[in-house]
Protein backbone atom coordinates (compact mmCIF):
# COMPACT_ATOMS: atom_id res chain seq x y z
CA UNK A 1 13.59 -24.07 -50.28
CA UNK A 2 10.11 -25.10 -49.49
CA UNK A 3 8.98 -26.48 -46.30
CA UNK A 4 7.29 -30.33 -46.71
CA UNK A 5 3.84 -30.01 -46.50
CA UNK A 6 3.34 -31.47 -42.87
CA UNK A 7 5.41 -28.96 -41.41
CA UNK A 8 2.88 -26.32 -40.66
CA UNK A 9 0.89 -28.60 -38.64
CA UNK A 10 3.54 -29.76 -36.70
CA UNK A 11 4.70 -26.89 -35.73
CA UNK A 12 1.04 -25.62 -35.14
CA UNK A 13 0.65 -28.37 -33.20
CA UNK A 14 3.87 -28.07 -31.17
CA UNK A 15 3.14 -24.90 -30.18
CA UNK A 16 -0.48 -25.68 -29.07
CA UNK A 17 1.01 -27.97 -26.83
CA UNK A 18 3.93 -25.16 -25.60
CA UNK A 19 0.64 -22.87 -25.18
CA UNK A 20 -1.03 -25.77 -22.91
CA UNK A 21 1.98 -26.80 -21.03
CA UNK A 22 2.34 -25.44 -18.05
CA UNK A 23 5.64 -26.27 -15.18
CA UNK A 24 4.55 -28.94 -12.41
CA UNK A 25 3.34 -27.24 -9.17
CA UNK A 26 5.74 -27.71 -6.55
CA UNK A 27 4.48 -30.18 -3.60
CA UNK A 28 1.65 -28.06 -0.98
CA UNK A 29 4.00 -25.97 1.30
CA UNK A 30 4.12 -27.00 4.68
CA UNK A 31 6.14 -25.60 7.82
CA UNK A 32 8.45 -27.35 9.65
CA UNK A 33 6.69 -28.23 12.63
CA UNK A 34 7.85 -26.29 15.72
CA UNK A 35 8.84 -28.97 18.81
CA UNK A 36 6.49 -29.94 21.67
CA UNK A 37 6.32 -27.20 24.48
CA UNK A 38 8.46 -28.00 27.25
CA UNK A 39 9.23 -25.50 30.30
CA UNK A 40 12.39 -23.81 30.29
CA UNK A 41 15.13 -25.00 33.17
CA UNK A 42 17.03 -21.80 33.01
CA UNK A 43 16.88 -19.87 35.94
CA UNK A 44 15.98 -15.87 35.48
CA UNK A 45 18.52 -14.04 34.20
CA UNK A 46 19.24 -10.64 32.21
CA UNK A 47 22.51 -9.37 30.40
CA UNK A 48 23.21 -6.84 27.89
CA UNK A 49 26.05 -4.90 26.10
CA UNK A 50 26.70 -2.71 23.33
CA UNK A 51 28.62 -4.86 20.23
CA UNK A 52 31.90 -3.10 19.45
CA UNK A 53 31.29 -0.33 17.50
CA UNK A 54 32.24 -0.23 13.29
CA UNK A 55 31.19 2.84 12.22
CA UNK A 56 29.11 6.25 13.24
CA UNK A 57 25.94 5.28 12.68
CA UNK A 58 24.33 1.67 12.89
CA UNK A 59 20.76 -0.04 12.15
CA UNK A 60 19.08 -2.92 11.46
CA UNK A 61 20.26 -5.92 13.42
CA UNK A 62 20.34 -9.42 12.83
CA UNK A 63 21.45 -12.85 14.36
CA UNK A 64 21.58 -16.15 14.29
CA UNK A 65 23.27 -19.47 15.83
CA UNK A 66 26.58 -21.13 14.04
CA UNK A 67 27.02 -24.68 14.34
CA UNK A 68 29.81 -24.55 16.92
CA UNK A 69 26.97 -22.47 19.21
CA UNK A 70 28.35 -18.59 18.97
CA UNK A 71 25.97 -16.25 18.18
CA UNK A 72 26.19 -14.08 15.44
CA UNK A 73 25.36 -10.61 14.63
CA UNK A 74 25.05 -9.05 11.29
CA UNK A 75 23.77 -5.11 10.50
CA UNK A 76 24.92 -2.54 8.50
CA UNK A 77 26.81 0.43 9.67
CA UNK A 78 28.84 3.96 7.73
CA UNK A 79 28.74 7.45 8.50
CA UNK A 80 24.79 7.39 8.01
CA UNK A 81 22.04 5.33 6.18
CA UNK A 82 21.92 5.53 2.57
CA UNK A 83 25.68 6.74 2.07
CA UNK A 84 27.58 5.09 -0.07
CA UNK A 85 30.33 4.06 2.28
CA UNK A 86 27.36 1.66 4.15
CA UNK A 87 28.82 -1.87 4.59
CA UNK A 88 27.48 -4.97 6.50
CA UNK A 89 29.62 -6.08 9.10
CA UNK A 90 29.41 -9.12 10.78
CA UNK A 91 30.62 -10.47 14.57
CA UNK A 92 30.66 -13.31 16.76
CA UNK A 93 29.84 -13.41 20.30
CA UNK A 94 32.77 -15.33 21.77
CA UNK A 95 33.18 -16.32 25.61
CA UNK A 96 34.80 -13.19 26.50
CA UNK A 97 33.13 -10.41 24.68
CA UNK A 98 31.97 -10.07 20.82
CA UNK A 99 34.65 -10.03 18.19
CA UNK A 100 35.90 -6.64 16.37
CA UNK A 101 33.14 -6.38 13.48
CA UNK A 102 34.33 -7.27 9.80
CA UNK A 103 32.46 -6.14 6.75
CA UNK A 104 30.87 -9.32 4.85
CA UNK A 105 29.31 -6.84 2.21
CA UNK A 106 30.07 -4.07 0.63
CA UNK A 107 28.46 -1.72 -2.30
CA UNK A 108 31.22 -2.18 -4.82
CA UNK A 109 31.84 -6.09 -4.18
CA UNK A 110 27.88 -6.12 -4.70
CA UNK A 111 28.50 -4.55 -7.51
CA UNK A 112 30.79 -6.70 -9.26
CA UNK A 113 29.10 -9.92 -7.72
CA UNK A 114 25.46 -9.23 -9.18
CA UNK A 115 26.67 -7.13 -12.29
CA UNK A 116 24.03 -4.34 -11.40
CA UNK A 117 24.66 -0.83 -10.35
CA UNK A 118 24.61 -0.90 -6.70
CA UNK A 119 23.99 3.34 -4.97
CA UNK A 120 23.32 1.92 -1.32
CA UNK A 121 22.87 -1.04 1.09
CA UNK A 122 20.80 -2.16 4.14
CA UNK A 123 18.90 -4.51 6.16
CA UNK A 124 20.71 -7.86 6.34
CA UNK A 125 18.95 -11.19 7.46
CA UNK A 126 21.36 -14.21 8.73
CA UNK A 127 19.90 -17.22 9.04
CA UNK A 128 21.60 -20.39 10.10
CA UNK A 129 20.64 -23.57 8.12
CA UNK A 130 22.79 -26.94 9.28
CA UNK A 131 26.31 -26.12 8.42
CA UNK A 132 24.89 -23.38 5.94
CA UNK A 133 24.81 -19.52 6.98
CA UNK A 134 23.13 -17.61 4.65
CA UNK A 135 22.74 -13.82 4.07
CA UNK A 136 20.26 -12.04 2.81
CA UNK A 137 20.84 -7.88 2.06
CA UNK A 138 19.10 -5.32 0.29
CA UNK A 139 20.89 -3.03 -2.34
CA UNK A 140 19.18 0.17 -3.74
CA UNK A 141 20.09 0.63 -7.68
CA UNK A 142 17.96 4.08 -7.98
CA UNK A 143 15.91 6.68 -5.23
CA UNK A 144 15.16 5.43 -2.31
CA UNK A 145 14.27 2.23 -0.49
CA UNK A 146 11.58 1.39 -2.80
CA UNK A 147 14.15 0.32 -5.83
CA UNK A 148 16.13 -2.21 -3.60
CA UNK A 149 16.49 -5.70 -4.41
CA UNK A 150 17.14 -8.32 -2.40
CA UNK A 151 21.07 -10.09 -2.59
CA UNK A 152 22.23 -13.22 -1.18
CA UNK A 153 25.42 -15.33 0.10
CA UNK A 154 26.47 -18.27 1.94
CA UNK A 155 28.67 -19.25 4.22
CA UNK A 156 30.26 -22.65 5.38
CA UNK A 157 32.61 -22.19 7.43
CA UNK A 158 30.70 -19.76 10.34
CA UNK A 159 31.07 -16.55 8.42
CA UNK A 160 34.78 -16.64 7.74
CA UNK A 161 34.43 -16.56 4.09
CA UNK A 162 31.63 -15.81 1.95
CA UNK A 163 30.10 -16.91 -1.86
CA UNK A 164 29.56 -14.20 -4.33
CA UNK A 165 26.47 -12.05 -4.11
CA UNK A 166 23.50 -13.13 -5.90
CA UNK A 167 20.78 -11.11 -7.00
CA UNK A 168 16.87 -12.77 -6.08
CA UNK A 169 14.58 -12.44 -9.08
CA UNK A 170 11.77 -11.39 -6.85
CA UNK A 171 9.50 -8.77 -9.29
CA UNK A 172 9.17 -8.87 -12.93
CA UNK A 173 9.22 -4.59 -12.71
CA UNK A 174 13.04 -4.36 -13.07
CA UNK A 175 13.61 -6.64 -10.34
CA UNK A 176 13.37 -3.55 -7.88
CA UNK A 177 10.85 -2.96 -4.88
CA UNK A 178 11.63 -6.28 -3.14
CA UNK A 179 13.15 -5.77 0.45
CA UNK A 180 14.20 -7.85 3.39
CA UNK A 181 14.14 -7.41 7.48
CA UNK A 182 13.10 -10.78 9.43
CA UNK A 183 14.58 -13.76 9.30
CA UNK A 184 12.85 -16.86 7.46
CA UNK A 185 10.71 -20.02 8.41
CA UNK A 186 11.95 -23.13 7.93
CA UNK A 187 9.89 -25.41 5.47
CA UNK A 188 9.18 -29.19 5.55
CA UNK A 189 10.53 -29.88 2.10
CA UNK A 190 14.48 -28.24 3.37
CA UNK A 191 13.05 -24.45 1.72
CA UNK A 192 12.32 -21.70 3.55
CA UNK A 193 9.91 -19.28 3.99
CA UNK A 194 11.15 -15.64 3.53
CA UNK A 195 9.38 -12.97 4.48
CA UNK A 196 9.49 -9.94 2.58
CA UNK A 197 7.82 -6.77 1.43
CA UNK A 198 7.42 -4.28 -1.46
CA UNK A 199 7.24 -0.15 -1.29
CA UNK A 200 7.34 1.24 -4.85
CA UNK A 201 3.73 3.11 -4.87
CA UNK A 202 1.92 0.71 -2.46
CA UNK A 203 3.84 -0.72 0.75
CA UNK A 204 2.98 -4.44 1.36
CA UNK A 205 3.95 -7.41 3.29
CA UNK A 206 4.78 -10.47 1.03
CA UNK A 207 5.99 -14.25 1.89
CA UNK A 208 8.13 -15.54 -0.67
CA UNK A 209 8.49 -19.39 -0.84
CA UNK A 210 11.96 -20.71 -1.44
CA UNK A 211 13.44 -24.01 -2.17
CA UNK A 212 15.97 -25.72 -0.71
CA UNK A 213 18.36 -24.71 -3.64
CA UNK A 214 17.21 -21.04 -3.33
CA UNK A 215 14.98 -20.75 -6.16
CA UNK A 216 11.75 -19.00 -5.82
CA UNK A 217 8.82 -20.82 -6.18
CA UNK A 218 6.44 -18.35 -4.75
CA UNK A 219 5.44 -15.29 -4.20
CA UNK A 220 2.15 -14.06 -1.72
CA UNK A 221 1.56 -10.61 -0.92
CA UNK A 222 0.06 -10.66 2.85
CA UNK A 223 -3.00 -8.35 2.62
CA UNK A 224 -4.24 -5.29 4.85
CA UNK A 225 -6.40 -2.46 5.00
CA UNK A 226 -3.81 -0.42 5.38
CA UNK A 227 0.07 -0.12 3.89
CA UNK A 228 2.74 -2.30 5.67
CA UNK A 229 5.70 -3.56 5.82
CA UNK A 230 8.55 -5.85 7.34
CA UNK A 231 6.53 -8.84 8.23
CA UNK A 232 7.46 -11.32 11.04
CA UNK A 233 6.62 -14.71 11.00
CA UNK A 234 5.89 -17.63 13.51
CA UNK A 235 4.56 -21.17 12.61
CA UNK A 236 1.82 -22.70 15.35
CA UNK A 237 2.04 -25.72 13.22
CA UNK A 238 2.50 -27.98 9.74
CA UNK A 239 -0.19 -25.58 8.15
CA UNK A 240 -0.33 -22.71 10.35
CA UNK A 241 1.24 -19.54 10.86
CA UNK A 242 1.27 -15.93 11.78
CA UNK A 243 2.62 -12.82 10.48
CA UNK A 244 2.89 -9.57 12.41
CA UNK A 245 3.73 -6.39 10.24
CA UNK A 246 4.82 -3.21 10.59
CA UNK A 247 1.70 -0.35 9.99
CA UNK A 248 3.12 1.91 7.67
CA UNK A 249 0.59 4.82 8.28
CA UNK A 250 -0.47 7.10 7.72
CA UNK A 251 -1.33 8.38 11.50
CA UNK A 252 -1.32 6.32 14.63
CA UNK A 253 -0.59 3.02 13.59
CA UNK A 254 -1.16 -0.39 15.50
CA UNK A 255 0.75 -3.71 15.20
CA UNK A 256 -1.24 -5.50 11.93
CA UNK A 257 -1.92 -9.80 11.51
CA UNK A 258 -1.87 -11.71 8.55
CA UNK A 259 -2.60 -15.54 8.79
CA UNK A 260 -2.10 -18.45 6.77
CA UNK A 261 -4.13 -21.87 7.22
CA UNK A 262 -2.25 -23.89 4.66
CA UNK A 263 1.28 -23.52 4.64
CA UNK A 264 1.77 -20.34 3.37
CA UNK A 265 0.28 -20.70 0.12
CA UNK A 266 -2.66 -18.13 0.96
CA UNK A 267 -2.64 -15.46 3.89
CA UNK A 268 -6.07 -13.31 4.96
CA UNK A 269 -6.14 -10.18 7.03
CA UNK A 270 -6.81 -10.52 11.20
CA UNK A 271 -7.84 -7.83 13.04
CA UNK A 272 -4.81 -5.74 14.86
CA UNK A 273 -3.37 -6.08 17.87
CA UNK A 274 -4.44 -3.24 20.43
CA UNK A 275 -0.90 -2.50 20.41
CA UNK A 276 0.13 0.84 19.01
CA UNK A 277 3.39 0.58 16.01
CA UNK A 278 5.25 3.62 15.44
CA UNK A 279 6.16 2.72 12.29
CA UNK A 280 8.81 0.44 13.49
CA UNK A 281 10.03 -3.35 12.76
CA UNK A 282 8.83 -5.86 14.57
CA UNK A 283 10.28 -9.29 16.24
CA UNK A 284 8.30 -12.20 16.99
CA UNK A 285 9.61 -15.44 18.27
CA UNK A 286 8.12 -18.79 19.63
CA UNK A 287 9.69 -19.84 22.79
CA UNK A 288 9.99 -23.14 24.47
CA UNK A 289 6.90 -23.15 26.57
CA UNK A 290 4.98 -22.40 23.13
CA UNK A 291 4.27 -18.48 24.21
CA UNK A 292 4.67 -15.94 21.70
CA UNK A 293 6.99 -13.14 22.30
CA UNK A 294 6.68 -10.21 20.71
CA UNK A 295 9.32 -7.08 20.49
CA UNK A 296 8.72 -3.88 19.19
CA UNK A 297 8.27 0.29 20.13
CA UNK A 298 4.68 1.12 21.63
CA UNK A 299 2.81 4.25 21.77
CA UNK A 300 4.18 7.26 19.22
CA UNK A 301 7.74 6.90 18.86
CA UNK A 302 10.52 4.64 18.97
CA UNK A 303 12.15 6.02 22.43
CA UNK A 304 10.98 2.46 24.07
CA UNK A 305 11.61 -1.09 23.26
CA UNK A 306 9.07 -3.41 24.96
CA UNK A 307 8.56 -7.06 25.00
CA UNK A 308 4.96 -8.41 24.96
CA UNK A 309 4.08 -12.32 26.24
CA UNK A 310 0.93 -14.28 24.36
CA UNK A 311 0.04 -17.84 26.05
CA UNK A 312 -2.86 -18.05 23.14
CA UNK A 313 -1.39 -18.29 19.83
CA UNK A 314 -1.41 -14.59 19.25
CA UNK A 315 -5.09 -13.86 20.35
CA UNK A 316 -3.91 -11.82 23.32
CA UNK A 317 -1.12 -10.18 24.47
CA UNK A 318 0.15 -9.08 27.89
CA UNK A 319 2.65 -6.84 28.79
CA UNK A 320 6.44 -8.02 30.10
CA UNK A 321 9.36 -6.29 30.52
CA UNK A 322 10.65 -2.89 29.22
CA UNK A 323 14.40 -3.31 28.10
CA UNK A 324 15.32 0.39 27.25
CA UNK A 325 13.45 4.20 27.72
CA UNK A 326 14.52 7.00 27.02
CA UNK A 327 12.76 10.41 28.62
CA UNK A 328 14.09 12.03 25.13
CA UNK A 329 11.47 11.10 22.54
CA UNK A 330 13.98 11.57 19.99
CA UNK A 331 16.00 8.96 20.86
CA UNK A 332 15.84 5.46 19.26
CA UNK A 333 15.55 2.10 20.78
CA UNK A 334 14.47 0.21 17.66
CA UNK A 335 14.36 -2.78 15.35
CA UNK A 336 14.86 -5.57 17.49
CA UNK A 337 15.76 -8.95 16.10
CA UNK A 338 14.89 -12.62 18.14
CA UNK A 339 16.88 -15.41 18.07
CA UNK A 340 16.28 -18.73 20.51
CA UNK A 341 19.57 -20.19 21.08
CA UNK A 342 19.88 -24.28 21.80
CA UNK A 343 20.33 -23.97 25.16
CA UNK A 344 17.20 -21.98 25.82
CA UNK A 345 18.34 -18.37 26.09
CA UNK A 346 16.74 -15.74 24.72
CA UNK A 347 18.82 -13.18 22.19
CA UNK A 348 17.86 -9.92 21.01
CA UNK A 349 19.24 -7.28 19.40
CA UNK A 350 18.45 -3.75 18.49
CA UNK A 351 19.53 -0.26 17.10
CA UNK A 352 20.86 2.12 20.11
CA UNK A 353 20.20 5.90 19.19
CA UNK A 354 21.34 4.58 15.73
CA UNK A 355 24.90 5.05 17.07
CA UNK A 356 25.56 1.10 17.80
CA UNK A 357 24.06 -2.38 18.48
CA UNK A 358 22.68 -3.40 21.81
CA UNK A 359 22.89 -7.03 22.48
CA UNK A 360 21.16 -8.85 25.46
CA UNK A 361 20.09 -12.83 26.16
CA UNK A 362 17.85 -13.20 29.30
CA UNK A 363 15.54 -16.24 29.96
CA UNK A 364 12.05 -17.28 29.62
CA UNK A 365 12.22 -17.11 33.60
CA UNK A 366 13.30 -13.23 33.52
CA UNK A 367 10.55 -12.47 31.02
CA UNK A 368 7.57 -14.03 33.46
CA UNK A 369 8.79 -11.60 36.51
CA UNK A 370 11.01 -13.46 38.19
CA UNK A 371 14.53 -11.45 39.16
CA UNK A 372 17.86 -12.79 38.72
């Protein structure tokens, strides 16, 4: 059958126009703007514990507020990292004491949920979002850390149940070299602001821009003179924000600064801190008063977990307390994780000798010198 004579045109034409089209931008990104600075009431105070423990070894800590104002704890525990019997586990920090830990995630559910092949799992991120808690894990299909991909679920009922996995189309490359650590920045439009980074051949910090139904609409890598990873970001305001990354070497490393001037869209390299980085995560949070607080392992190794205090936007930074040291420098106080609670505390969390999870809220008071 022959095709009427105006059909080649029209279909040249039609596909001219396919050619040409191109998907509307989403609106310019902008950051939920953090609230006015206000002193903290709380008097100085200091506690800490050790979260029950769910298996030999532990890493990677994360937390966040429910609705009904617990705090809780996700981070992913087995009989060492990268074995296959690796889980997430997830608990709640009731009046009493924290709750025995439950696993939320697990290789072979991942497995079935994202119809991928799933060898290993790490780093969870919780975030709390109104009466949505969502969950954000890494799975490793092949080698090492650098072909993970990032997985997520959500929760409405406080973590009791969970969605299915789903598997984040972060990289066109198999979908692999995409990772997770710090939590995300809320967004004026209800999306969020992930941050991420990548470590197959290069390692780089990257921001990835999602709506408020979860779809990616962006993806920035944060540059640097030198490989990093694991960024952790704070917004000053509507267009501005910080991210502080992990220097992944080689050599002495020292805490590197990315900055954004319009919402996120575009980042540029600051000079870094004179703070040394081990090679270790980071934690940065914005407290009340507006100062920056910063957590992380100084010097050459990750035997000390130190919190640094910035009263200019990130310019400078001043030393404040020491929460653990060990004379052993083989021992590991390490990748803390920040969380402001609504009534003003201060939460953090962290890997202890990679045997458990240390837990401890204190207040802005405690922080500036003052004693309980």
């Amino acid at each position: 059958m022959t095709a009427p004579s105006w059909a080649a045109p029209a279909f040249f034409l039609a596909g001219l126009a396919a050619a040409l089209w191109r998907a509307p931008l989403p609106p310019e990104p902008a950051f939920l703007p953090p609230p006015a600075a206000a002193l903290s009431p709380l008097p100085a105070e200091f506690r800490a514990e050790l979260l029950p423990a769910a298996a030999p070894s532990a890493h990677a800590a994360s937390l966040a507020q429910l609705p009904d104002g617990r705090i809780a704890a996700a981070w992913f525990a087995g009989s060492r990292e990268g074995a296959a019997d690796v889980a997430v586990w997830f608990s709640t920090l009731e009046p009493d004491d924290w709750t025995p830990p439950r696993p939320i995630a697990r290789r072979e559910g991942t497995a079935r949920g994202t119809q991928s092949h799933v060898r290993k799992l790490g780093n969870p991120v919780l975030y709390a979002q109104g009466d949505r808690l969502h969950l954000w894990y890494v799975s490793a299909a092949v080698g090492g850390w650098a072909g993970s991909s990032i997985n997520h679920a959500l929760s409405v009922d406080g973590g009791a149940t969970w969605s299915g996995p789903e598997k984040l189309v972060a990289s066109p490359f198999f979908n692999i070299s995409t990772l997770v650590r710090t939590p995300p920045v809320p967004l004026a439009d209800g999306g969020l602001g992930l941050p991420a980074y990548h470590e197959f051949i290069g390692k780089q910090g990257e921001w990835l821009r999602l709506a408020a139904d979860g779809r990616i609409l962006d993806k920035v890598r944060l540059p640097s003179e030198r490989p990093t990873l694991q960024p952790a970001v704070v917004a000053l305001d509507p267009h501005r924000a910080l991210a502080w990354l992990r220097d992944a070497g080689p050599g002495p490393g020292q805490v590197r600064v990315a900055a954004t001037g319009d919402g996120g869209r575009t980042w540029e390299a600051r000079p870094p801190l004179p703070l040394g980085n081990p090679n270790s995560s980071l934690a940065v949070l914005r407290l009340p008063s507006g100062r920056l607080l910063l957590a992380g392992n100084p010097g050459e190794g990750r035997h000390i977990l130190a919190l640094w205090l910035s009263e200019d936007e990130g310019r400078t930074w001043k030393a404040a307390r020491t929460v653990e040291t060990a004379a052993d420098d083989g021992a590991e106080f390490s990748y803390p994780a920040l969380l402001l609670a609504r009534d003003g505390r201060i939460h953090l969390a962290w890997t202890w000798r990679r045997q458990g999870i240390k837990h401890a809220a204190f207040s802005e008071a405690w922080l500036l010198g003052q004693e309980p």
